[in-house]
Protein backbone atom coordinates (compact mmCIF):
# COMPACT_ATOMS: atom_id res chain seq x y z
CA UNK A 1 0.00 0.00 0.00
CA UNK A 2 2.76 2.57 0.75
CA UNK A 3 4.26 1.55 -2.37
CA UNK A 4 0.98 2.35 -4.10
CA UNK A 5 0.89 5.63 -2.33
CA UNK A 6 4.46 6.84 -3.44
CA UNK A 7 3.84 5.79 -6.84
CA UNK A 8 0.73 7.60 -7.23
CA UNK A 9 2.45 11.00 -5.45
CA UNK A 10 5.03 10.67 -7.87
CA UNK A 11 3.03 10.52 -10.97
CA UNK A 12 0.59 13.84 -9.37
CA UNK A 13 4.32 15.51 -8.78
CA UNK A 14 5.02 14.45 -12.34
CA UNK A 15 6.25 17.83 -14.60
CA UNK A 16 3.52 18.75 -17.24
CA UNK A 17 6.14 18.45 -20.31
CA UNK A 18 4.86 18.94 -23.53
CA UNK A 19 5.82 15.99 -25.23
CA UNK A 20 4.45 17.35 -28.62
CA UNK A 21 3.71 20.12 -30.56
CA UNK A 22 1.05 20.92 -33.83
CA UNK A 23 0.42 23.67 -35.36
CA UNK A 24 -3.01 22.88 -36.56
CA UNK A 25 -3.86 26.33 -37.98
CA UNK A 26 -3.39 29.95 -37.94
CA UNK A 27 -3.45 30.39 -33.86
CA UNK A 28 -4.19 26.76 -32.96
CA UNK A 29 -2.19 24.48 -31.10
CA UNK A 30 -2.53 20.56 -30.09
CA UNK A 31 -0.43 19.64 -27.20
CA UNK A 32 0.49 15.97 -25.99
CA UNK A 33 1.63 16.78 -22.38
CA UNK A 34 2.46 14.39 -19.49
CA UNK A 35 -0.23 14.23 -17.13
CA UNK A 36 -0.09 10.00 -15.82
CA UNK A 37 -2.83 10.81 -13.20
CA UNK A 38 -5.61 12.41 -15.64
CA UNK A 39 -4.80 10.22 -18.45
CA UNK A 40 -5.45 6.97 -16.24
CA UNK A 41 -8.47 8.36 -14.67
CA UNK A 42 -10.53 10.68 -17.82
CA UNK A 43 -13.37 9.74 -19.44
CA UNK A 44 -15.06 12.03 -22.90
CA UNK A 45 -16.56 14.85 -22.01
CA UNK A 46 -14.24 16.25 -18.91
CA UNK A 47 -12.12 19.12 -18.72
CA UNK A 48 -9.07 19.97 -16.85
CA UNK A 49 -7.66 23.08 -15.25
CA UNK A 50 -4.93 25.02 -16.40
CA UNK A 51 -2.03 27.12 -14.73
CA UNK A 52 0.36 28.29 -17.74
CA UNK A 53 2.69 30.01 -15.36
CA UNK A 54 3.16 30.09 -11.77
CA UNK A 55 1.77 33.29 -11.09
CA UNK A 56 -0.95 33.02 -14.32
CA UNK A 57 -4.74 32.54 -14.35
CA UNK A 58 -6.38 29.05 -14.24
CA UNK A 59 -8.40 28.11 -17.26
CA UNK A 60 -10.83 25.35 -18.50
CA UNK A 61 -9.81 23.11 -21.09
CA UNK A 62 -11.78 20.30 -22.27
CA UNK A 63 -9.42 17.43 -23.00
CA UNK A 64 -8.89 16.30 -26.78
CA UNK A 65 -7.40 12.82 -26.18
CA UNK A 66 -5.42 11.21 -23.40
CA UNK A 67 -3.27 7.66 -23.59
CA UNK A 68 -2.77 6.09 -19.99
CA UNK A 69 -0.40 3.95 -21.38
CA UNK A 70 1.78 6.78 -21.97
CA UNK A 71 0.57 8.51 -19.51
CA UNK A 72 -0.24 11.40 -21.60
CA UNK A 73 -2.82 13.69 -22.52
CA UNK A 74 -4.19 16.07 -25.29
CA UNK A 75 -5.44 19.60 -25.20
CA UNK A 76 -5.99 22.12 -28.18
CA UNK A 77 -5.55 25.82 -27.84
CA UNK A 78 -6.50 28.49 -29.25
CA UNK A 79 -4.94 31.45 -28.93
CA UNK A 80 -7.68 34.37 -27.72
CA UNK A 81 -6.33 35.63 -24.05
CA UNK A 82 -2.86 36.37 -22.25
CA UNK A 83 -3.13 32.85 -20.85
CA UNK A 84 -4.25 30.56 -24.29
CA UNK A 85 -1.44 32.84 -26.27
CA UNK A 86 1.40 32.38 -23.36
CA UNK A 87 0.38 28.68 -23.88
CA UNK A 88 0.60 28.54 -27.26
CA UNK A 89 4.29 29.98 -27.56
CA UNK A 90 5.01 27.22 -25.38
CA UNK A 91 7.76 24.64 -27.16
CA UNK A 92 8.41 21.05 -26.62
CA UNK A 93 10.31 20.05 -23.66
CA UNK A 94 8.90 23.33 -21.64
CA UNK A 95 6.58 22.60 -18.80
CA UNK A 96 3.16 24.06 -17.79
CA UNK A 97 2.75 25.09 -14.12
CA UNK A 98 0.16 23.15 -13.26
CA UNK A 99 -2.67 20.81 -14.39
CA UNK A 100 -5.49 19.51 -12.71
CA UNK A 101 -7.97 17.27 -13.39
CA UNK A 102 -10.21 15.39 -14.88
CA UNK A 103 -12.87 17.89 -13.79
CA UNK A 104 -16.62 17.59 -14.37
CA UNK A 105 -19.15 15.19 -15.58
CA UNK A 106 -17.69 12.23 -18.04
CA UNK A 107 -20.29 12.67 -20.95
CA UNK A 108 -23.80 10.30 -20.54
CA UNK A 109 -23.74 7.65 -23.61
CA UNK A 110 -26.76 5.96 -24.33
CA UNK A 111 -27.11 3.22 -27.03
CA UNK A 112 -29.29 3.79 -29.71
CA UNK A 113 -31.22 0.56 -31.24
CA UNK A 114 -33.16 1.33 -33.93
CA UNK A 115 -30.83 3.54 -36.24
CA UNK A 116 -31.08 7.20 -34.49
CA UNK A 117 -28.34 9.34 -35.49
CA UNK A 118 -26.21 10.96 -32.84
CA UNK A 119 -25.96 14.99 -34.15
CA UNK A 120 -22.33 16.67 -33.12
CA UNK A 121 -22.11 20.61 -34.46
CA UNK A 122 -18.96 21.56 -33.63
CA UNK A 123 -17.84 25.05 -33.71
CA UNK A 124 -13.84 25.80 -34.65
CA UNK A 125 -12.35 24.49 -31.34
CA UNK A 126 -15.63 23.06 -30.43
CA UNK A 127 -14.00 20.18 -32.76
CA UNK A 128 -11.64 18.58 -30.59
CA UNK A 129 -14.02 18.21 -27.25
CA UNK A 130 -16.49 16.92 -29.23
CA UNK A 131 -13.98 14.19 -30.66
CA UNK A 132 -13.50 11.68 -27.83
CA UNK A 133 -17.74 12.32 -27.34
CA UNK A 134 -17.82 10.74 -30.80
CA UNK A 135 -15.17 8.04 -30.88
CA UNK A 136 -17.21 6.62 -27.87
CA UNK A 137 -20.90 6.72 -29.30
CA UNK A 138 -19.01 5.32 -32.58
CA UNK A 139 -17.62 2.19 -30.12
CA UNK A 140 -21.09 1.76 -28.87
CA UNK A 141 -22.25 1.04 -32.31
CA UNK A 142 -24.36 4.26 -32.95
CA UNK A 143 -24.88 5.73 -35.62
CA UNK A 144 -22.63 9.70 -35.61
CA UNK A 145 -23.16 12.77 -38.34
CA UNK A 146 -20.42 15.21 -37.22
CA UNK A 147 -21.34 18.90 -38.67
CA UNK A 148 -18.22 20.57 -37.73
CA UNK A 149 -17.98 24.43 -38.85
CA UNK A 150 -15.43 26.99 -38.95
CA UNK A 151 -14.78 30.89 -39.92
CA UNK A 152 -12.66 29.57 -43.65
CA UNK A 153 -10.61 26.85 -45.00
CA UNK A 154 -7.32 27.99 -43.23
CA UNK A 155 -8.48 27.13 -40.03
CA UNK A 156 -9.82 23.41 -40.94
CA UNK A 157 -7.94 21.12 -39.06
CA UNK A 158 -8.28 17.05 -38.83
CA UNK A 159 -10.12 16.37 -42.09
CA UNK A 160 -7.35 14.89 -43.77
CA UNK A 161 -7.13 10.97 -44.16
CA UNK A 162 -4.60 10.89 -41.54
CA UNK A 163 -5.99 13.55 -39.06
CA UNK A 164 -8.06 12.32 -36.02
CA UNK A 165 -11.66 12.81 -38.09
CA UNK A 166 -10.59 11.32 -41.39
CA UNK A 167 -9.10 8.43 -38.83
CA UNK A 168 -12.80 7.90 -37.30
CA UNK A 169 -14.15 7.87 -41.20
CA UNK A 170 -11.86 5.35 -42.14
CA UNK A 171 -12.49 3.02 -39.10
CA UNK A 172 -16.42 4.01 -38.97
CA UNK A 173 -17.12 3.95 -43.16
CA UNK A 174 -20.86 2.88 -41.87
CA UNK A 175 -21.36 4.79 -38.85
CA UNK A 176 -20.13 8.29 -39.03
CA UNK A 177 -20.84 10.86 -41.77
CA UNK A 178 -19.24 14.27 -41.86
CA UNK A 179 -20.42 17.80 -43.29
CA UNK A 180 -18.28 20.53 -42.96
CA UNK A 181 -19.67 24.19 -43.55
CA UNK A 182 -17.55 27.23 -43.45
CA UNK A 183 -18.94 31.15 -42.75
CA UNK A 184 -17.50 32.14 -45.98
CA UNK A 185 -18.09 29.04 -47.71
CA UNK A 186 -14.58 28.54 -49.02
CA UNK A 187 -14.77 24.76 -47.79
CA UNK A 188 -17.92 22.41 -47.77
CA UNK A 189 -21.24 24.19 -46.96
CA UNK A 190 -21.38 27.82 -47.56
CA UNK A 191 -23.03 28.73 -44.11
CA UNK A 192 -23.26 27.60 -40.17
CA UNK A 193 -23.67 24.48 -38.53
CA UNK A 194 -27.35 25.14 -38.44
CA UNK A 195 -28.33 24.71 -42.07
CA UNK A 196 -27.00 21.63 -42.55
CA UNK A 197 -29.39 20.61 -38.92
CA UNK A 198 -31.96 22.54 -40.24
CA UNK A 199 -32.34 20.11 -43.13
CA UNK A 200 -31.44 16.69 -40.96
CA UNK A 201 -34.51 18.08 -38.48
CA UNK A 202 -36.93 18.49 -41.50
CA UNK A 203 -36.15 15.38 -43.03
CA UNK A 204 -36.62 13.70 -39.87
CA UNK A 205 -40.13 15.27 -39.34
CA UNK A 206 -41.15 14.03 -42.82
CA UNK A 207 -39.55 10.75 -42.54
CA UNK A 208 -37.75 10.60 -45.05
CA UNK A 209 -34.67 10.58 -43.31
CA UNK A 210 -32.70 9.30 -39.82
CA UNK A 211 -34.50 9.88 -36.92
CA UNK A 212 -31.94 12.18 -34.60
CA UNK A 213 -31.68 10.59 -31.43
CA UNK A 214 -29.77 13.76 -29.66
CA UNK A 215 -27.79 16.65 -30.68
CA UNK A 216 -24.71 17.50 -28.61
CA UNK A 217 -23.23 21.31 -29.45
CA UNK A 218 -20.05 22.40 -28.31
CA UNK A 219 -18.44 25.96 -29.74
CA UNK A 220 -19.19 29.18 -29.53
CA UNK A 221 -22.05 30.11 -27.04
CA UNK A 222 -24.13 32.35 -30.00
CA UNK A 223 -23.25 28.84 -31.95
CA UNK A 224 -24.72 26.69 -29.00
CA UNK A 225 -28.15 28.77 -28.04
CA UNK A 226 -28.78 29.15 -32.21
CA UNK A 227 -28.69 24.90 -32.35
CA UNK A 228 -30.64 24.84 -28.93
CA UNK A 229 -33.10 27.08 -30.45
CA UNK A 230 -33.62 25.18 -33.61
CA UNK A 231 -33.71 21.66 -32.14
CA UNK A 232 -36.37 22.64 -29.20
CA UNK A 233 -38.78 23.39 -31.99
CA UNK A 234 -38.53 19.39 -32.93
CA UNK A 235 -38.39 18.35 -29.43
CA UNK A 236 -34.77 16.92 -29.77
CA UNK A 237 -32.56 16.30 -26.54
CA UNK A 238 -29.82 18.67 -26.78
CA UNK A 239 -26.83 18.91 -24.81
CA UNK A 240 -24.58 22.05 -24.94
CA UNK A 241 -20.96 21.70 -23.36
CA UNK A 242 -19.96 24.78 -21.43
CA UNK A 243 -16.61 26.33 -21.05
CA UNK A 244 -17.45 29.36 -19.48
CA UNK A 245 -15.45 31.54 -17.31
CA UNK A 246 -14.12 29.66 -14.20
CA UNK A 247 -11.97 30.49 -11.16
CA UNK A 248 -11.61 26.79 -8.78
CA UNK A 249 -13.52 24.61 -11.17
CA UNK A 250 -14.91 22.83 -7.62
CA UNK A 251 -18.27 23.81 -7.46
CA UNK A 252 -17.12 26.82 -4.47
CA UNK A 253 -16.54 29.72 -6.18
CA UNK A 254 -19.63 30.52 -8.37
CA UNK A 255 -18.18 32.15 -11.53
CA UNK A 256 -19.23 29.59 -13.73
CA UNK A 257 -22.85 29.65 -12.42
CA UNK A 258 -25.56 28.78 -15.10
CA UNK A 259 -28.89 30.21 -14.84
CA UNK A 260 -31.59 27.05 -16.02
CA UNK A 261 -35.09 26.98 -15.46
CA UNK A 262 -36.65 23.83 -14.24
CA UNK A 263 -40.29 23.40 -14.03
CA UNK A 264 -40.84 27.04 -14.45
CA UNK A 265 -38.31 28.56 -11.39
CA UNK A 266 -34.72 29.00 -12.08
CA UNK A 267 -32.33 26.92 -10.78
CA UNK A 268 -28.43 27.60 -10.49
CA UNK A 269 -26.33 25.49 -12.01
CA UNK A 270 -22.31 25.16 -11.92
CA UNK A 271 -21.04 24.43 -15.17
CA UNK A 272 -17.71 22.69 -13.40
CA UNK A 273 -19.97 20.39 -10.93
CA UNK A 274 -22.75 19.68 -12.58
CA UNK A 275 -21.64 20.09 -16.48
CA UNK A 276 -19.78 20.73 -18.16
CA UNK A 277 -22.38 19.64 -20.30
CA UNK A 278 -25.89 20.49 -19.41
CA UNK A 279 -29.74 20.30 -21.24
CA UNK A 280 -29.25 22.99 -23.53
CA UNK A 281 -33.32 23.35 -23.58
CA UNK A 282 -33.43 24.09 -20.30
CA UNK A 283 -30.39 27.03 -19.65
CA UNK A 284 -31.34 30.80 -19.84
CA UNK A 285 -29.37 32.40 -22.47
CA UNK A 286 -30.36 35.44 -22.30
CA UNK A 287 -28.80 35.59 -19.22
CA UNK A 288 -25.96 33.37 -19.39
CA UNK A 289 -24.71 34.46 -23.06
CA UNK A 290 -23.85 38.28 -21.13
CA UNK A 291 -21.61 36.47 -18.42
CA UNK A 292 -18.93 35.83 -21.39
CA UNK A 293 -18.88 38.96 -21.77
CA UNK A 294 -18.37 40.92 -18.39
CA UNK A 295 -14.57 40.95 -18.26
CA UNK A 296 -13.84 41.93 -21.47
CA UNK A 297 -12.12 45.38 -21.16
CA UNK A 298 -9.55 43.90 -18.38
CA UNK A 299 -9.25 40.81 -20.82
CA UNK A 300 -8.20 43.41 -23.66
CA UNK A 301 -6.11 45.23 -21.25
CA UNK A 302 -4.43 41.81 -19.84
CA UNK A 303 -3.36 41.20 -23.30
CA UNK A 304 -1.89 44.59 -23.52
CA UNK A 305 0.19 44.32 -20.98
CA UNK A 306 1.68 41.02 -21.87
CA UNK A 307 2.29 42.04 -25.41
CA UNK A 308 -0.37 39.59 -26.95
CA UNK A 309 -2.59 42.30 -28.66
């Protein structure tokens, strides 16, 4: 037992060393850092919490991959504030102050018997939690359209035959179809995510195509409350992931509080305890959407003063 015990210390005490480094596009990142602990312990759907520097700001990112053979795990970055920008001038070999984790509720699979189609729209970055979400319902033996969407070509990342998606198509021919829409249309759909569900939702209403089991959005929050809005029309299950802004990622300080109204009263929810993903019919936007919102200025200023701007 003590030998247990020192082993386990060790691998919590373990460096966060970036093992590897991709450039995936213009201001994204993937990293493969050592993290034994989370890796043995994460399941799709959690998030971990990030300290880029000792004296830096903890953030919430949802984790891409993880291997607890190696003892590693994945996280992709995009670079928006002082802290994702810091990361992602990181190099291989340099190590991140601290990581903790896995945080939050693993993702709730069901099995789907009679041919339902699982709906993921991804938005940009929305793309990599959504991938482990995926790879499992694809295990199960359920049926997956991925809808993943993003500003223009240049920032497409893991379509190829040999990135992660293309991967999934090649393993899943059968069980996973992927649409791709861009705002400017300069790759697949000329649009959002929500055309492409738009037509999946009236197809299904008219039967004459698959019946959508659930839709699971993660992206951008306008992104998120425009699918939630669409699908509650249809009477879908839909299940937003939320990243929002969070401080101890425990449940104690309150930042990440979600406002959801259940059985007409509204109910506070933490998007760390009790998400991160949560009924996406059931959350009031119009007054969570605002909270992404409220430290803006000292966000701009931040970046300022650590020459990211």
């Amino acid at each position: 037992m003590v030998a247990r015990a020192e082993r386990y210390t060790e691998q919590g005490q373990s460096p966060k060393k970036i093992i590897r480094r991709t450039e995936l596009a213009p201001g994204i990142v993937e990293f493969e850092i050592n993290a034994p602990l989370i890796a043995s312990s994460a399941h799709a759907g959690q998030f971990v919490r990030v300290l880029a520097w000792a004296k830096g700001e903890l953030i919430p990112l949802t984790l891409a991959d993880w291997d607890a053979e190696k003892g590693t795990i994945d996280l992709v970055v995009q670079s928006l504030g002082s802290s994702s920008a810091y990361i992602n001038q990181m190099l291989e070999g340099e190590v991140i102050a601290g990581i903790a984790g896995p945080l939050g509720l693993p993702s709730q699979l069901h099995r789907y018997h009679d041919g339902e189609t699982v709906v993921f729209t991804a938005g940009g970055v929305g793309l990599p939690p959504v991938y482990p979400i995926m790879r499992e319902h694809l295990r199960m033996g359920n049926h997956v359209t991925l809808i993943s969407g993003f500003r223009t070509k240049d920032l497409v990342f893991w379509d190829k035959s040999d990135g992660r998606v293309g991967l999934l198509q090649a393993e899943y021919p059968d069980l996973l179809d992927v649409i791709y829409t861009t705002n400017d249309g300069s790759f697949g759909i000329n649009g959002f995510v929500t055309a492409p569900l738009q037509e999946m939702l009236d197809a299904m209403k008219t039967d004459s195509g698959r019946t959508i089991g659930e839709v699971v959005t993660i992206g951008p929050p306008l992104m998120m409350r425009a699918v939630s809005d669409l699908t509650k029309a249809y009477g879908v299950k839909t299940v937003a992931s939320l990243n929002s802004i969070m401080v101890d990622a425990t449940g104690m300080c309150g930042a990440c509080m979600v406002p959801v109204t259940i059985d007409g009263e509204m109910v506070r929810k933490h998007a760390c305890i009790d998400g991160p993903e949560l009924d996406a019919h059931v959350i009031d936007w119009d007054k969570f959407l605002p909270r992404f919102l409220q430290f803006q200025k000292q966000e701009e200023a931040n970046r300022v003063r650590h020459n990211f701007a």
